[in-house]
C-alpha atoms as a PDB file:
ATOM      1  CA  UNK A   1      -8.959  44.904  29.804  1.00  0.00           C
ATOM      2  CA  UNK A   2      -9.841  47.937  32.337  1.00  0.00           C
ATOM      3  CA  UNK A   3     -12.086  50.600  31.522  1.00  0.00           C
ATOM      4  CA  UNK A   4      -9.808  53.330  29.908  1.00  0.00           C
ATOM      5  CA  UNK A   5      -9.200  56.810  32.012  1.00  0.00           C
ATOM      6  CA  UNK A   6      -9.446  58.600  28.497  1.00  0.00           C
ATOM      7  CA  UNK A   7     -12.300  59.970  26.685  1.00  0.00           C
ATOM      8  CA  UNK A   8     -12.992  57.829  23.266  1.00  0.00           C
ATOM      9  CA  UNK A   9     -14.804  60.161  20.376  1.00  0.00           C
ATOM     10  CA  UNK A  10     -15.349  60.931  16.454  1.00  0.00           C
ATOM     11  CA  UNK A  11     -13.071  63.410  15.643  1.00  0.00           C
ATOM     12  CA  UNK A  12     -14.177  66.921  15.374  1.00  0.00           C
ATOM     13  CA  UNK A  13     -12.989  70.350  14.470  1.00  0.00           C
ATOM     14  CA  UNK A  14     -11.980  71.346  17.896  1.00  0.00           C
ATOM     15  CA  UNK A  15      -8.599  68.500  17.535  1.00  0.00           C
ATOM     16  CA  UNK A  16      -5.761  69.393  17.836  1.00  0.00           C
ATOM     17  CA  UNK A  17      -3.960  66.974  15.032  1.00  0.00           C
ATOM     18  CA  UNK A  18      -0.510  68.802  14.147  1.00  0.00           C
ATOM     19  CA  UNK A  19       1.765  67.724  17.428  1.00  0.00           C
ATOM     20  CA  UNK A  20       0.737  63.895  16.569  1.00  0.00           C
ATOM     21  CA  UNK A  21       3.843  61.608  16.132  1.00  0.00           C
ATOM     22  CA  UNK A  22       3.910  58.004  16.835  1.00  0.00           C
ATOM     23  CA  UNK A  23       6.262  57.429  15.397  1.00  0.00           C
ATOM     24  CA  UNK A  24       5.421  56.238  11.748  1.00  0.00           C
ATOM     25  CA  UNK A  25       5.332  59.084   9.095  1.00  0.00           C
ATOM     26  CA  UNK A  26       2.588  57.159   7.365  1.00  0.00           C
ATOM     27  CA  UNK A  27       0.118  57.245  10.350  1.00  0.00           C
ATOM     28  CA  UNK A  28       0.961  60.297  11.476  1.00  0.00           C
ATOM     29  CA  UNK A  29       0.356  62.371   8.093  1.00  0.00           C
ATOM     30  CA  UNK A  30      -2.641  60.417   7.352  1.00  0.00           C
ATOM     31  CA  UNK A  31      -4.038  61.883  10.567  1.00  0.00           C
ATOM     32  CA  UNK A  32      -3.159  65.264  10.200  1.00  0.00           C
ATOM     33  CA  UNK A  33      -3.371  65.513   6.249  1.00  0.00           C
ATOM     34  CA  UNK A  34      -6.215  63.171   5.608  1.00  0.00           C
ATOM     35  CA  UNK A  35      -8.132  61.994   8.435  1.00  0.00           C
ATOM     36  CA  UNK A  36     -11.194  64.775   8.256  1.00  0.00           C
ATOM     37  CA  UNK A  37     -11.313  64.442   4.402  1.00  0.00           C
ATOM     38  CA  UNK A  38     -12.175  60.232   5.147  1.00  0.00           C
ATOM     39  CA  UNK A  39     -14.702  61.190   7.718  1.00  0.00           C
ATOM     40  CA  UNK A  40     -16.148  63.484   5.434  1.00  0.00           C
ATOM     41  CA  UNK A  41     -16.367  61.321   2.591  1.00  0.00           C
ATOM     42  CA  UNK A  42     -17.852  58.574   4.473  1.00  0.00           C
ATOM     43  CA  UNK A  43     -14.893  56.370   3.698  1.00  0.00           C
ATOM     44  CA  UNK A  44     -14.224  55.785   7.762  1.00  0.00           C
ATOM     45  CA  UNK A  45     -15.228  57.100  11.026  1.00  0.00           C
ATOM     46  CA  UNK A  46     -12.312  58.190  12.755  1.00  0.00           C
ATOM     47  CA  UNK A  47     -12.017  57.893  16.723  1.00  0.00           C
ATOM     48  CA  UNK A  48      -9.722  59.979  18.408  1.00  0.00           C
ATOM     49  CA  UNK A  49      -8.547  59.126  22.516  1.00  0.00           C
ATOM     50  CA  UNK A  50      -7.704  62.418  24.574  1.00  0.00           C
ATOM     51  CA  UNK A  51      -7.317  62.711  28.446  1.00  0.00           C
ATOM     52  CA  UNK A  52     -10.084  64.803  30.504  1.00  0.00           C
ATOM     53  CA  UNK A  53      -7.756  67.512  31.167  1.00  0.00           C
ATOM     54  CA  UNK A  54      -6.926  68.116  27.947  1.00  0.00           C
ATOM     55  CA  UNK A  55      -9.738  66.897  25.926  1.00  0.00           C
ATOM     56  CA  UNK A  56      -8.410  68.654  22.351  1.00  0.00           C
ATOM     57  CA  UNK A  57      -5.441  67.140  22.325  1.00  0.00           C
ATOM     58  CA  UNK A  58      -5.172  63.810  20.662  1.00  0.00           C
ATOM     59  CA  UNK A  59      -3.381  61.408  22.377  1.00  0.00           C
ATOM     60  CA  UNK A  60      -4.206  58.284  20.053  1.00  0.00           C
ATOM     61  CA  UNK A  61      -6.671  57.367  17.092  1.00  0.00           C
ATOM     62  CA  UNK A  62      -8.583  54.563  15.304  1.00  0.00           C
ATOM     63  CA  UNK A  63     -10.772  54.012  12.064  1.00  0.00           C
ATOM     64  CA  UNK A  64     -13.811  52.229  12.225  1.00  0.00           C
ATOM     65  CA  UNK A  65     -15.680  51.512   8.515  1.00  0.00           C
ATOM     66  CA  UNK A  66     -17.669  48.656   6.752  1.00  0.00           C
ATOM     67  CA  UNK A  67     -15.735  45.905   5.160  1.00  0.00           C
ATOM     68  CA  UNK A  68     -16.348  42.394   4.149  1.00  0.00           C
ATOM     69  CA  UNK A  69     -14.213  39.559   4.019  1.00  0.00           C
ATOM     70  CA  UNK A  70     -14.453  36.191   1.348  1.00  0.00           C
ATOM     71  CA  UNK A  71     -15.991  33.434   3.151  1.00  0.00           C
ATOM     72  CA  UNK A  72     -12.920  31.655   1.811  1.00  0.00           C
ATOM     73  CA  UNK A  73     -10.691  33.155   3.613  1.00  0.00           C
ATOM     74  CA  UNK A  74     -11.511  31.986   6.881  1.00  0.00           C
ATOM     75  CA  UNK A  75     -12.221  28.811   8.392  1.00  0.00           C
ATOM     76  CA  UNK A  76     -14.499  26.647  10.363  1.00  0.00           C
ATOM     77  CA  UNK A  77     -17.104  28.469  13.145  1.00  0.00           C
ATOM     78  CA  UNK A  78     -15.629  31.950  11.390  1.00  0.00           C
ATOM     79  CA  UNK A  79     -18.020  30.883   8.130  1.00  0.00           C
ATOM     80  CA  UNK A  80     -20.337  28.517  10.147  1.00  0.00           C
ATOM     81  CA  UNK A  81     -23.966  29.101   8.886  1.00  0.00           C
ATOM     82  CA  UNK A  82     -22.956  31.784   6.820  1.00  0.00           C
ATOM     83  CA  UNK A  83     -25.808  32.124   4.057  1.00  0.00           C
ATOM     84  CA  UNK A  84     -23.171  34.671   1.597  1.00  0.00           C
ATOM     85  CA  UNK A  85     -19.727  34.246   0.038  1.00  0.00           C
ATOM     86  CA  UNK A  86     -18.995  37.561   1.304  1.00  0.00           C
ATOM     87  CA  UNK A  87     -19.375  37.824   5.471  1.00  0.00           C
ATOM     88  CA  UNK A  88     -20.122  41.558   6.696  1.00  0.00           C
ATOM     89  CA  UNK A  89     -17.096  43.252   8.793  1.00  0.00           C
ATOM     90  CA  UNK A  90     -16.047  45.956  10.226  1.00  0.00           C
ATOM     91  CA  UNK A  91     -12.828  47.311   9.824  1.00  0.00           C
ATOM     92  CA  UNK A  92     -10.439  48.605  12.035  1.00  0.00           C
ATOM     93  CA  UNK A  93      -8.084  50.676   9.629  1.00  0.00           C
ATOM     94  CA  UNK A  94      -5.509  52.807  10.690  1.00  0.00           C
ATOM     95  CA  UNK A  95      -4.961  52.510  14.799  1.00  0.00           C
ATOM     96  CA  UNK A  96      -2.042  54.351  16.280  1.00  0.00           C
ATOM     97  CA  UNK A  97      -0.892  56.325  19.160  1.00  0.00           C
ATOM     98  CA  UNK A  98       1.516  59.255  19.864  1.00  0.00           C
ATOM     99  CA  UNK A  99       4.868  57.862  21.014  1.00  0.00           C
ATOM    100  CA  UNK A 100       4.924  59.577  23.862  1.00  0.00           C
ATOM    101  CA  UNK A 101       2.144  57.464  25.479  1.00  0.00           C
ATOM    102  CA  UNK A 102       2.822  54.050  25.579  1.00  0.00           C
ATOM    103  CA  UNK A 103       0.645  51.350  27.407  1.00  0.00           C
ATOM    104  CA  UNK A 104      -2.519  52.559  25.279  1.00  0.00           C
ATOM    105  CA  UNK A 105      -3.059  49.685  23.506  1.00  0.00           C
ATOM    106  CA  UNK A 106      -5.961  48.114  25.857  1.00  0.00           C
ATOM    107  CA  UNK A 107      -7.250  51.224  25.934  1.00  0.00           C
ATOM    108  CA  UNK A 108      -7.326  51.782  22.225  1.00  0.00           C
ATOM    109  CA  UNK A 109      -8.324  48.258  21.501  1.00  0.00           C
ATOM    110  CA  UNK A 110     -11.494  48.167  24.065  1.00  0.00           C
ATOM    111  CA  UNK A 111     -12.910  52.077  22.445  1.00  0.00           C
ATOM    112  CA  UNK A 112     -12.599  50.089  19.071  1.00  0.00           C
ATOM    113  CA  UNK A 113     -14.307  46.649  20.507  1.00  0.00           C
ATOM    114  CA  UNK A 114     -16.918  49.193  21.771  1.00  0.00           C
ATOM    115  CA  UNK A 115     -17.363  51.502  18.405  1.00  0.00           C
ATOM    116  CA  UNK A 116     -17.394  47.929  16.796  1.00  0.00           C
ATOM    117  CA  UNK A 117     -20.313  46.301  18.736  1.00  0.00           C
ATOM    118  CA  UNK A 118     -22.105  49.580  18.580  1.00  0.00           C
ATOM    119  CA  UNK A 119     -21.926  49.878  14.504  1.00  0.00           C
ATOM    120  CA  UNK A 120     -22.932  46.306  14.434  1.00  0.00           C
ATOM    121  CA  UNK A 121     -26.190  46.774  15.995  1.00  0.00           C
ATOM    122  CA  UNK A 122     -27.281  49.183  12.945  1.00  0.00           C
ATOM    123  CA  UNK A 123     -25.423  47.902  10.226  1.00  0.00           C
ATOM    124  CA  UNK A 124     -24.542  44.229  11.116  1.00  0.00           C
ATOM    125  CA  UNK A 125     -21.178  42.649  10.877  1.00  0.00           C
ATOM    126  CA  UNK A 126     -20.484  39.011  11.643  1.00  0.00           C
ATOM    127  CA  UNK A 127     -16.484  39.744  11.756  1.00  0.00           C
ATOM    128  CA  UNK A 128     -14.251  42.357  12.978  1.00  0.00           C
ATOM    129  CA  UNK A 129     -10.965  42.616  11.093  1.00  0.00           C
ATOM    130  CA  UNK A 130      -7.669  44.351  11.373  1.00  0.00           C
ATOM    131  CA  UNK A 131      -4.795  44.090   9.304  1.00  0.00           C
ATOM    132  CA  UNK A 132      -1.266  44.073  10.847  1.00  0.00           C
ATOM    133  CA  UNK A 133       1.390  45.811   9.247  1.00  0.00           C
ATOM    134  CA  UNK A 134       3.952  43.147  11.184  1.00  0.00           C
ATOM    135  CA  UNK A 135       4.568  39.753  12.373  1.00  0.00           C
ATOM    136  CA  UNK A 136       4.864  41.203  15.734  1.00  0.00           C
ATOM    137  CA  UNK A 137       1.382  43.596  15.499  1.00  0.00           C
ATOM    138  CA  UNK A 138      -0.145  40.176  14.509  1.00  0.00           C
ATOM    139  CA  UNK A 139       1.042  38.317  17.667  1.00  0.00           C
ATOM    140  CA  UNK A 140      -0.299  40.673  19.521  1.00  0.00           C
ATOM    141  CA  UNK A 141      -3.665  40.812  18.226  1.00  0.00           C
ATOM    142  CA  UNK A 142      -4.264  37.622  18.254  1.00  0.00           C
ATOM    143  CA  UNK A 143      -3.745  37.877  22.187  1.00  0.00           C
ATOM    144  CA  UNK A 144      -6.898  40.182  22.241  1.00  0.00           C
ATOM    145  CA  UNK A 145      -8.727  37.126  20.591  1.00  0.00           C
ATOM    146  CA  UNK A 146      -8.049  37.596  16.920  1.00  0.00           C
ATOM    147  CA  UNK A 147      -7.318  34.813  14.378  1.00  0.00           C
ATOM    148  CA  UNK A 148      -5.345  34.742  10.947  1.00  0.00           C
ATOM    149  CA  UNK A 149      -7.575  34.551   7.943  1.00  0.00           C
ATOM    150  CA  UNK A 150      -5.916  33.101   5.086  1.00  0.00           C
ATOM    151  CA  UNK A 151      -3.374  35.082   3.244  1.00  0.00           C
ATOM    152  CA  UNK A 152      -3.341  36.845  -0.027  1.00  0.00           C
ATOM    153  CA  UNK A 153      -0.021  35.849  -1.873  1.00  0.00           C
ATOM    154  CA  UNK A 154       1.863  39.086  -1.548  1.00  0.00           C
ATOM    155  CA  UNK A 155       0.072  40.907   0.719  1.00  0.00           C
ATOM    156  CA  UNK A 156       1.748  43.253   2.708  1.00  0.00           C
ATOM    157  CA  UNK A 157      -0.492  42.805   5.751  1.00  0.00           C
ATOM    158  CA  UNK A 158      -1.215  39.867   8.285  1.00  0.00           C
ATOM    159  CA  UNK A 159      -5.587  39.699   8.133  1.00  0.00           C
ATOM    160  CA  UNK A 160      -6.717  38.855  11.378  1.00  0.00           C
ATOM    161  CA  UNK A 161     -10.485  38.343  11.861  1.00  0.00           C
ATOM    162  CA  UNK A 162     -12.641  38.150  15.222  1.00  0.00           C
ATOM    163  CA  UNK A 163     -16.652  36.786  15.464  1.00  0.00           C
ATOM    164  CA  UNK A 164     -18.503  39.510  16.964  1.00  0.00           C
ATOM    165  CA  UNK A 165     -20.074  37.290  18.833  1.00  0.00           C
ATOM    166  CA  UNK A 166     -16.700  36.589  20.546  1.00  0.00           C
ATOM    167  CA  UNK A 167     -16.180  39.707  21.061  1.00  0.00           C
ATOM    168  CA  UNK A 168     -19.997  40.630  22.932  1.00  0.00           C
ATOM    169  CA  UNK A 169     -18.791  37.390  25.164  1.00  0.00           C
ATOM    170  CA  UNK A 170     -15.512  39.030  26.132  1.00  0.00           C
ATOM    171  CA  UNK A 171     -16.977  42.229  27.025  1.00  0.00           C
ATOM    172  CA  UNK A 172     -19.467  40.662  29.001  1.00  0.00           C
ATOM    173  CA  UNK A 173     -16.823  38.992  30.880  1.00  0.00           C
ATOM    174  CA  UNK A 174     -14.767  41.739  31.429  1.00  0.00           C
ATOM    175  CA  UNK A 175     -17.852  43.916  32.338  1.00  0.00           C
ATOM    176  CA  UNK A 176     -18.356  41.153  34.872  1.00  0.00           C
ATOM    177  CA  UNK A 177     -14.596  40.898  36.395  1.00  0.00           C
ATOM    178  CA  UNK A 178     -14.686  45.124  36.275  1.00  0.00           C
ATOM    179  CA  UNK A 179     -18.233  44.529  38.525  1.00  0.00           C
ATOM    180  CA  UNK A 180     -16.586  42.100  40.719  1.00  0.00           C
ATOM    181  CA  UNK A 181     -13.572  43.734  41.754  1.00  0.00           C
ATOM    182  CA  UNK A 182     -15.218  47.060  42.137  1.00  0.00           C
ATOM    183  CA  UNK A 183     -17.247  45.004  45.128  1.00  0.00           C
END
């Protein structure tokens, strides 16, 4: 993962929400309908990605809020000297981007790694967890490092979990490839 060329921030007033299709009625109303009522209810933070010439216009989004996840539902170093039956998390929620920009999802993924770690250092989580709405979405998480947590019978999502720890690591190591190429 690269650095992204757009500018990764809590959405504010000044967004421009109404153009935003990705392609998915669900995630595109949510956005435009319901996104500021969340943020203002504390239910999520929402992150919106624009470009520096146009820094209004919202070119993709993610939710970041606090979530747990049953200690049963993962396995092995994912629970490993964990002291609850419940493991802090963070949540990535909703995560989209407007059709018309594809190739965003490193991009995306590395502003929510970031908002992630950052969250964790005032309110810890031990996991970070998104939930795939497909097979397909959950194949290519787990290529960003994610794992499958065990599934609820009849869920209609894949659970994919990631130590934070992992996830400091692979920033570190990208921060270092980033620092070595740039030489």
């Amino acid at each position: 993962m690269t650095g992204p060329p757009y500018i990764c921030e809590v959405l504010a007033d000044n967004h421009e929400l109404g153009h935003f299709e990705c392609g998915d009625d669900r995630y595109d109303e949510w956005l435009i309908d319901r996104a500021r009522t969340a943020q203002e209810r504390f239910d999520s933070t929402v992150y919106v990605l624009v470009e520096p010439a146009r820094p209004d216009y919202v070119l993709a989004y993610f939710t970041l809020s606090s979530s747990n996840v049953s200690r049963a539902s993962v396995s092995g170093r994912f629970k490993k000297h964990a002291s609850f039956e419940s493991l802090p998390a963070t949540l990535i929620g909703m995560l989209a981007r407007h059709h018309s920009h594809g190739g965003m999802l490193d991009h995306i993924l590395r502003a929510a790694f970031e908002g992630a770690l950052e969250g964790s250092r005032m309110v810890a989580s031990r996991l970070l967890v998104i939930d795939a709405a497909s097979e397909k979405l959950a194949a290519l998480y787990e290529g960003y490092g994610f794992k499958r947590a065990k599934q609820v019978e009849g869920a209609s999502s894949v659970r994919l979990v990631l130590l934070m720890q992992d996830l400091v690591e692979a920033l570190q190591e990208d921060s270092k490839d980033a620092a070595t190429a740039g030489n």
